[in-house]
N, C-alpha and C. Protein backbone atom coordinates (compact mmCIF):
# COMPACT_ATOMS: atom_id res chain seq x y z
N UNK A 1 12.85 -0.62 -50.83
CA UNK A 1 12.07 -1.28 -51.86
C UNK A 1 10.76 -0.52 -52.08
N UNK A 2 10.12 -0.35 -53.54
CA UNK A 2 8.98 0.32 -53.73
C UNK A 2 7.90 -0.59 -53.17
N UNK A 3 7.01 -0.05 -53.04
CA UNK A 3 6.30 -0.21 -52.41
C UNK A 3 4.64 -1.28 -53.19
N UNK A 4 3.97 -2.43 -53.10
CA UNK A 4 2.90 -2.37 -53.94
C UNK A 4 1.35 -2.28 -53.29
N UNK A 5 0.50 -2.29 -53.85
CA UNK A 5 -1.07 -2.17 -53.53
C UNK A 5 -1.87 -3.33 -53.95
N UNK A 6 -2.50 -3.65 -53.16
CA UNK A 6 -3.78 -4.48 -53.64
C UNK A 6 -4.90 -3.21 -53.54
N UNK A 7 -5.54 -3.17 -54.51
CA UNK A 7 -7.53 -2.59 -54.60
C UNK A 7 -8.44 -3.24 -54.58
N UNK A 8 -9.15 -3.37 -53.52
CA UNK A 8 -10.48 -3.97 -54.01
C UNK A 8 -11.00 -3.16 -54.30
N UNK A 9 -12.85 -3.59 -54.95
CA UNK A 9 -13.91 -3.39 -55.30
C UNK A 9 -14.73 -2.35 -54.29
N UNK A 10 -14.72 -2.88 -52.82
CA UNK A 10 -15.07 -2.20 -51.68
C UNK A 10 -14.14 -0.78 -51.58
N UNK A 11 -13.27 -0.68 -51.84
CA UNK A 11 -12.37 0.55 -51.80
C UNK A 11 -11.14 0.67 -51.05
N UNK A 12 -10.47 -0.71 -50.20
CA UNK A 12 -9.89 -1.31 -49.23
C UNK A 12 -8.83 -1.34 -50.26
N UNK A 13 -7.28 -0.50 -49.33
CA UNK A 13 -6.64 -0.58 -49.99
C UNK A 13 -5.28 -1.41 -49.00
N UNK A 14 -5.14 -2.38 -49.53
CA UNK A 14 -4.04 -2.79 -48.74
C UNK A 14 -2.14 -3.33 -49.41
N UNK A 15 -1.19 -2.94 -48.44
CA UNK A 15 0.03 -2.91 -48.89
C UNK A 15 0.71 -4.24 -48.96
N UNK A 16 1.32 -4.88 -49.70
CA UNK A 16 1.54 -5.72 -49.91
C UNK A 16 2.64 -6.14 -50.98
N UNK A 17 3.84 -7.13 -50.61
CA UNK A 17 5.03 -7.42 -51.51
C UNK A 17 4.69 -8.19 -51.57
N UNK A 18 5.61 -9.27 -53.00
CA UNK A 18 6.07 -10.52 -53.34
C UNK A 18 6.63 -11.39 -52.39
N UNK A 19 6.06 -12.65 -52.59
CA UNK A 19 6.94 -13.76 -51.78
C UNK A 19 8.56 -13.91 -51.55
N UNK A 20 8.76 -13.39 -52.69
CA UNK A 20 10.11 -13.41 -52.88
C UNK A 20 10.45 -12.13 -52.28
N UNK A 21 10.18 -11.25 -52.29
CA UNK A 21 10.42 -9.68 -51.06
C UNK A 21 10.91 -9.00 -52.90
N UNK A 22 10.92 -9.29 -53.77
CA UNK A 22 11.35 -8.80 -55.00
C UNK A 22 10.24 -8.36 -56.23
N UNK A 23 9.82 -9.72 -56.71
CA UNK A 23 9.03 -9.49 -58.30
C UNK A 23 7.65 -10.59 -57.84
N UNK A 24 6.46 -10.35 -58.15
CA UNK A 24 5.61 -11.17 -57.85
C UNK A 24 5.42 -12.07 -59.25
N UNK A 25 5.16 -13.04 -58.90
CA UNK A 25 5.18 -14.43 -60.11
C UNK A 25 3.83 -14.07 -60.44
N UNK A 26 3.91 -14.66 -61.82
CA UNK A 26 2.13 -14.56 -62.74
C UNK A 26 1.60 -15.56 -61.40
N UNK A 27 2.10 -16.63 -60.91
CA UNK A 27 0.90 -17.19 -60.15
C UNK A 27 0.40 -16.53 -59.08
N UNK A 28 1.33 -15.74 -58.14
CA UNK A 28 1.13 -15.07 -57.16
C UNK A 28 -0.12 -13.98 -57.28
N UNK A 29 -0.14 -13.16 -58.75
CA UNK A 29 -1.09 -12.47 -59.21
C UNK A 29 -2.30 -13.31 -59.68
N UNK A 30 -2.51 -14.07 -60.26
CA UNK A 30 -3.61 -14.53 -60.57
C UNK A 30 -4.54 -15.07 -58.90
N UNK A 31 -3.83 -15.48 -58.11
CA UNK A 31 -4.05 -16.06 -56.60
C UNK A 31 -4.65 -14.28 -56.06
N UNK A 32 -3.93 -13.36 -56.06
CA UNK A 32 -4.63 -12.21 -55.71
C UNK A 32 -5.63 -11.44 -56.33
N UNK A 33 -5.22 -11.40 -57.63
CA UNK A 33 -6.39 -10.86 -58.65
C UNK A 33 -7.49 -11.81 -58.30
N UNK A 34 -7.45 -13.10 -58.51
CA UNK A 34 -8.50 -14.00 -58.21
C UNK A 34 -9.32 -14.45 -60.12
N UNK A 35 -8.10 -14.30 -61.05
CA UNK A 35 -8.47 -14.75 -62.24
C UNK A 35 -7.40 -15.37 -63.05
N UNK A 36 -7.49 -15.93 -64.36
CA UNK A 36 -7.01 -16.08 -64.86
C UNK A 36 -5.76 -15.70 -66.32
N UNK A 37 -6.08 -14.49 -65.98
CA UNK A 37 -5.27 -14.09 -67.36
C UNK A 37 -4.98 -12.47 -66.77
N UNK A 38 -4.03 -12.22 -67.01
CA UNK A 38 -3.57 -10.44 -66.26
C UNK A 38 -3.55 -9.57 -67.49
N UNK A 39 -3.91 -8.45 -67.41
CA UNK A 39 -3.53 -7.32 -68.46
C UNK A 39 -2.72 -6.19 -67.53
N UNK A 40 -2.22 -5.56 -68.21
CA UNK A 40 -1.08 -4.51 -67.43
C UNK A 40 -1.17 -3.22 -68.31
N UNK A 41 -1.74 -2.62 -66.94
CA UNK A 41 -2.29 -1.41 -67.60
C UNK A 41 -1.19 -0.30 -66.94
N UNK A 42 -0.68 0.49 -67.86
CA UNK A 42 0.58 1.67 -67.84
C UNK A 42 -0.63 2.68 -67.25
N UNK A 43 0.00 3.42 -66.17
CA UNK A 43 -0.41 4.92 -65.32
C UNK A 43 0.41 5.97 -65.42
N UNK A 44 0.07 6.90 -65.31
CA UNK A 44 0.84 8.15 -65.69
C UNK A 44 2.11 8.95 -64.72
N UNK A 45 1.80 7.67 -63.09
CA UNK A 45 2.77 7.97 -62.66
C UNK A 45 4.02 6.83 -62.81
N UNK A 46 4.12 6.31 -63.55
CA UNK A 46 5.18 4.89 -63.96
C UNK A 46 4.67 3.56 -63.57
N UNK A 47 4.03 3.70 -62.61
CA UNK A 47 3.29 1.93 -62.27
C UNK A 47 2.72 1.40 -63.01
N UNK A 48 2.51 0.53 -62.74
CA UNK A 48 1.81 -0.35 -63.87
C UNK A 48 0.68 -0.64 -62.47
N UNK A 49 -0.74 -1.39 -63.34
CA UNK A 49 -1.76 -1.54 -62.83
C UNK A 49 -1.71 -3.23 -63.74
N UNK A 50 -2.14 -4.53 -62.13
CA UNK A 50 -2.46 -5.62 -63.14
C UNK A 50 -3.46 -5.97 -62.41
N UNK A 51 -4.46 -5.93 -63.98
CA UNK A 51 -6.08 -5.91 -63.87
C UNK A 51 -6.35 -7.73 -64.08
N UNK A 52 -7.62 -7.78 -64.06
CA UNK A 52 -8.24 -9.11 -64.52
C UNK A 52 -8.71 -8.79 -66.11
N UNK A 53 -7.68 -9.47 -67.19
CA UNK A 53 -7.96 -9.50 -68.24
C UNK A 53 -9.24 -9.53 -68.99
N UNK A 54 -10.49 -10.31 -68.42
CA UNK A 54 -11.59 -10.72 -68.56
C UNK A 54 -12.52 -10.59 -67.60
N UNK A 55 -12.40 -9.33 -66.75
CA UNK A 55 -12.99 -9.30 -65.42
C UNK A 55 -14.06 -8.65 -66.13
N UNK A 56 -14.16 -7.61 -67.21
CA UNK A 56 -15.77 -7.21 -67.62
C UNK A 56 -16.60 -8.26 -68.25
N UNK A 57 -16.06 -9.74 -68.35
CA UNK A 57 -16.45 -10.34 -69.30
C UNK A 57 -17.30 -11.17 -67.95
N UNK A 58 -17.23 -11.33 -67.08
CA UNK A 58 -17.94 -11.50 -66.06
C UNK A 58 -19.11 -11.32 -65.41
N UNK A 59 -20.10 -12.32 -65.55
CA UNK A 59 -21.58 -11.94 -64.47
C UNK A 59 -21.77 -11.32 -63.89
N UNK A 60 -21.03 -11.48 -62.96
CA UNK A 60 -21.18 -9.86 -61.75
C UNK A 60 -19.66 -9.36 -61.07
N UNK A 61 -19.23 -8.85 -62.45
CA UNK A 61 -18.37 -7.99 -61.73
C UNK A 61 -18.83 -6.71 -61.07
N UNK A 62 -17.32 -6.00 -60.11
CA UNK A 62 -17.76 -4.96 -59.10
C UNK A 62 -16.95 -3.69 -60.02
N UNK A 63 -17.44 -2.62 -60.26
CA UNK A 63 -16.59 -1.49 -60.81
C UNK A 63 -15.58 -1.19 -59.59
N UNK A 64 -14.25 -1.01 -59.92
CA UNK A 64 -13.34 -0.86 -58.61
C UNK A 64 -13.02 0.91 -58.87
N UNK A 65 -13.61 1.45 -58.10
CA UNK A 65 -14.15 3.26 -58.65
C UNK A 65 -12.84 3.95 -57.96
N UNK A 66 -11.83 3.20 -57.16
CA UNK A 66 -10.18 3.59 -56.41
C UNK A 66 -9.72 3.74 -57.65
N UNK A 67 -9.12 2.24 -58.14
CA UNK A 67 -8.54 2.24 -59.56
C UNK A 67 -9.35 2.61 -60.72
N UNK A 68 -10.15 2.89 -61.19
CA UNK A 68 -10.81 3.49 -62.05
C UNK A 68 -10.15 4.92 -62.08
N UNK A 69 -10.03 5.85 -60.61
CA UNK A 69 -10.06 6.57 -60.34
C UNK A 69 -8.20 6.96 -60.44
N UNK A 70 -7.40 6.01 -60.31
CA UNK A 70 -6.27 6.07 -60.51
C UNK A 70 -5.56 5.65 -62.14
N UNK A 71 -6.59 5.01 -62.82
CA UNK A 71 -6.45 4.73 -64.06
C UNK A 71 -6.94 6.27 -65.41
N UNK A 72 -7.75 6.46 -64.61
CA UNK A 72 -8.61 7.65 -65.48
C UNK A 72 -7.67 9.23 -65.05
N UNK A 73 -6.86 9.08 -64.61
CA UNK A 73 -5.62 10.56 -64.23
C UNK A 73 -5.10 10.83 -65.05
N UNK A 74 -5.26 12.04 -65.71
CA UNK A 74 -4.69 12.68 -67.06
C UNK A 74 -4.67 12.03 -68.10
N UNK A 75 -6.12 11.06 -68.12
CA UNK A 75 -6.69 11.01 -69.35
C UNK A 75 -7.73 10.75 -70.24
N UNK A 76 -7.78 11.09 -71.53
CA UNK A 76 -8.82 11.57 -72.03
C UNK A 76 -10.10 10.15 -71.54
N UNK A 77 -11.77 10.53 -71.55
CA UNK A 77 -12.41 9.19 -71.61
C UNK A 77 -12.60 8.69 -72.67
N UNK A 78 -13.21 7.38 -72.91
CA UNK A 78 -13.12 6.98 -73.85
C UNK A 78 -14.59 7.59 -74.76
N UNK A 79 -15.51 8.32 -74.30
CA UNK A 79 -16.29 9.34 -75.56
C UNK A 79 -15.61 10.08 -75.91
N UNK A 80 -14.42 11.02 -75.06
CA UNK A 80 -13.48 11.93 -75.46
C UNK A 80 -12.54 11.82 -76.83
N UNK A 81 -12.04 10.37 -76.44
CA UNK A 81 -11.32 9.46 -77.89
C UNK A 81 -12.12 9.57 -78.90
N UNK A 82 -13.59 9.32 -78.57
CA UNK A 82 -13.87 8.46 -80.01
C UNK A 82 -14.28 10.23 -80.87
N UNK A 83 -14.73 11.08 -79.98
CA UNK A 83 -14.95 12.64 -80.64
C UNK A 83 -13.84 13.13 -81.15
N UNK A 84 -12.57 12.86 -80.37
CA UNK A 84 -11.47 13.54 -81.50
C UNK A 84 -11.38 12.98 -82.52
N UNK A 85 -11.52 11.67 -82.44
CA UNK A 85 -11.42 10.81 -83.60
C UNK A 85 -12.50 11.23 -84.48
N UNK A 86 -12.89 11.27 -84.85
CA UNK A 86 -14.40 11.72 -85.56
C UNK A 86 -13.82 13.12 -86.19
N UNK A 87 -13.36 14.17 -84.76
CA UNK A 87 -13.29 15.86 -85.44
C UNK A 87 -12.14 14.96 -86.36
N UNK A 88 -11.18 14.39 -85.92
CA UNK A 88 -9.73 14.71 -86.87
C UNK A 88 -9.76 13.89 -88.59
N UNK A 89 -10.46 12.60 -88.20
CA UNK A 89 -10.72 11.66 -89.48
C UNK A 89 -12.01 11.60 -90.13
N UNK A 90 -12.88 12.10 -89.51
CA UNK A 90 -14.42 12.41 -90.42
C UNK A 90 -14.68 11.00 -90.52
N UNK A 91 -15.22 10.93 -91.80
CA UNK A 91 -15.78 9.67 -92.02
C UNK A 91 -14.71 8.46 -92.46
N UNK A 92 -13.72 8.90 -92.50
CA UNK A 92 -12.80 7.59 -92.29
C UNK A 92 -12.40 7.49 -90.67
N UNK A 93 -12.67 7.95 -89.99
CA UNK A 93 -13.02 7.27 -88.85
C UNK A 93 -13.72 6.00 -88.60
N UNK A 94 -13.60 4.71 -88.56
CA UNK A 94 -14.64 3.56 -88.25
C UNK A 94 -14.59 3.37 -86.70
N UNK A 95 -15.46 3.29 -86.54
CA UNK A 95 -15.92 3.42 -84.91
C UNK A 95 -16.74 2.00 -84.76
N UNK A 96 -16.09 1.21 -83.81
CA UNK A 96 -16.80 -0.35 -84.09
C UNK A 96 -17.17 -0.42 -82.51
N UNK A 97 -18.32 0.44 -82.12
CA UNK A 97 -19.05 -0.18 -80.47
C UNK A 97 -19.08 -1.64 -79.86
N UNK A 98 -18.35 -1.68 -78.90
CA UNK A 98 -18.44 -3.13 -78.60
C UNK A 98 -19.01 -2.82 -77.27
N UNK A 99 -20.43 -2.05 -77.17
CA UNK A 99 -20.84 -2.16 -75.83
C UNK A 99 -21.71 -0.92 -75.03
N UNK A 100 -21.87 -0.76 -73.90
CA UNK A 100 -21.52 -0.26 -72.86
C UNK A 100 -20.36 0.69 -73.11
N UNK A 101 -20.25 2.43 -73.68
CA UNK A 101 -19.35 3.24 -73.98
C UNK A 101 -18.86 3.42 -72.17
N UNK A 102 -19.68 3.71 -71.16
CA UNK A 102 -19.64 3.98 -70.38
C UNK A 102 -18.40 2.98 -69.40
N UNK A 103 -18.51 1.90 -69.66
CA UNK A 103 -17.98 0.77 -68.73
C UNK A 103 -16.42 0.91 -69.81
N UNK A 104 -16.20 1.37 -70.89
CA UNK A 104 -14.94 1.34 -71.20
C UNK A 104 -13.84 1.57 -70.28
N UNK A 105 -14.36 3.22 -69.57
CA UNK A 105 -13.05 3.85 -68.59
C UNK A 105 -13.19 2.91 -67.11
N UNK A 106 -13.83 2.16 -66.98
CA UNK A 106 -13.97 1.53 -65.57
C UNK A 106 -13.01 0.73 -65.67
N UNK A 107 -12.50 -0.02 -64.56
CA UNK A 107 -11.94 -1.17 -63.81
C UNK A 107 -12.74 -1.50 -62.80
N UNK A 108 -12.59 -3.10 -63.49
CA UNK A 108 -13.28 -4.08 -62.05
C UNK A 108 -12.11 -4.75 -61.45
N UNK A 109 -12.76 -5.34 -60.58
CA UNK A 109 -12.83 -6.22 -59.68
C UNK A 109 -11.02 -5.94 -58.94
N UNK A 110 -10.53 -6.94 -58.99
CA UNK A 110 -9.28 -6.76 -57.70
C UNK A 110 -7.93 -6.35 -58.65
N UNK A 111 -7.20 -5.38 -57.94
CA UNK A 111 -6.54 -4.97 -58.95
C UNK A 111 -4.96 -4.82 -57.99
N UNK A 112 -3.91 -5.07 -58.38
CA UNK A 112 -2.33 -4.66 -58.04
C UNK A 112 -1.82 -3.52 -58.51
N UNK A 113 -1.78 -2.60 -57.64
CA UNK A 113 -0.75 -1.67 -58.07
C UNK A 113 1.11 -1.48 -57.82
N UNK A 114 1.89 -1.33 -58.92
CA UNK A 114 3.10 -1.42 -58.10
C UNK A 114 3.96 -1.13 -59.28
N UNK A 115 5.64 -0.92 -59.01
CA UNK A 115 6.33 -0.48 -59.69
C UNK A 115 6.61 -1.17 -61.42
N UNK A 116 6.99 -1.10 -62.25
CA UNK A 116 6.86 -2.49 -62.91
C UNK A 116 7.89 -3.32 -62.96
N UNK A 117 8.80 -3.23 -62.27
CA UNK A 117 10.16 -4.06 -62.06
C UNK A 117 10.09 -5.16 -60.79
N UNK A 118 8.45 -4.86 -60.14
CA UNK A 118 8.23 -5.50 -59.27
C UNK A 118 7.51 -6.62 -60.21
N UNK A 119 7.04 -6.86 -61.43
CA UNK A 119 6.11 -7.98 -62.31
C UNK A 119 7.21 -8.26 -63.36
N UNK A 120 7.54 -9.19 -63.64
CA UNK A 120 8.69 -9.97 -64.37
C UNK A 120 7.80 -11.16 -65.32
């Protein structure tokens, strides 16, 4: 069986399956993530990453700089995006800042890594 990850924030990476020894349930993830709503973020080596949907939307979230660091692998950042975008479309480019450019490529707080046949 493949194998999955919990990430924290601290950098603590620990191994960890489903109750079922198979697919972890949305509740099982929200109980580990420690939120309410999951986003599933695709990696370049086939896993999927399930983040806290609304974890930047948070008081004090923690940047998780492991997964950041496993999310940001072979690819572009997000100033990188918005400059090609710009060289390739000029001024029909619309560029709508919602923020903090910097905190785009981050991931917070507690994050699952694992195959995606392991999330159903």
């Amino acid at each position: 069986m493949s194998k999955a990850q919990l990430i924290k924030p601290t950098g603590e990476i620990t191994e960890i399956q489903p109750a079922n020894r198979t697919d972890f349930t949305l509740q099982e993830c929200y109980e580990l993530i420690k939120c309410d709503m999951i986003e599933i973020v695709n990696l370049i080596d086939g896993r999927i990453m399930l983040i806290d949907e609304e974890g930047k939307l948070k008081n004090e979230f923690q940047i998780n700089e492991k997964a950041t660091e496993l999310f940001m692998k072979d690819r572009q950042s997000w100033s990188e995006y918005v400059s090609k975008m710009k060289e390739l479309y000029g001024d029909k480019f619309i560029f709508v800042n919602t923020g903090d450019d910097e905190l785009n490529d981050k991931i917070v707080g507690i994050v699952i890594v694992c195959p995606p046949e392991m999330f159903r």
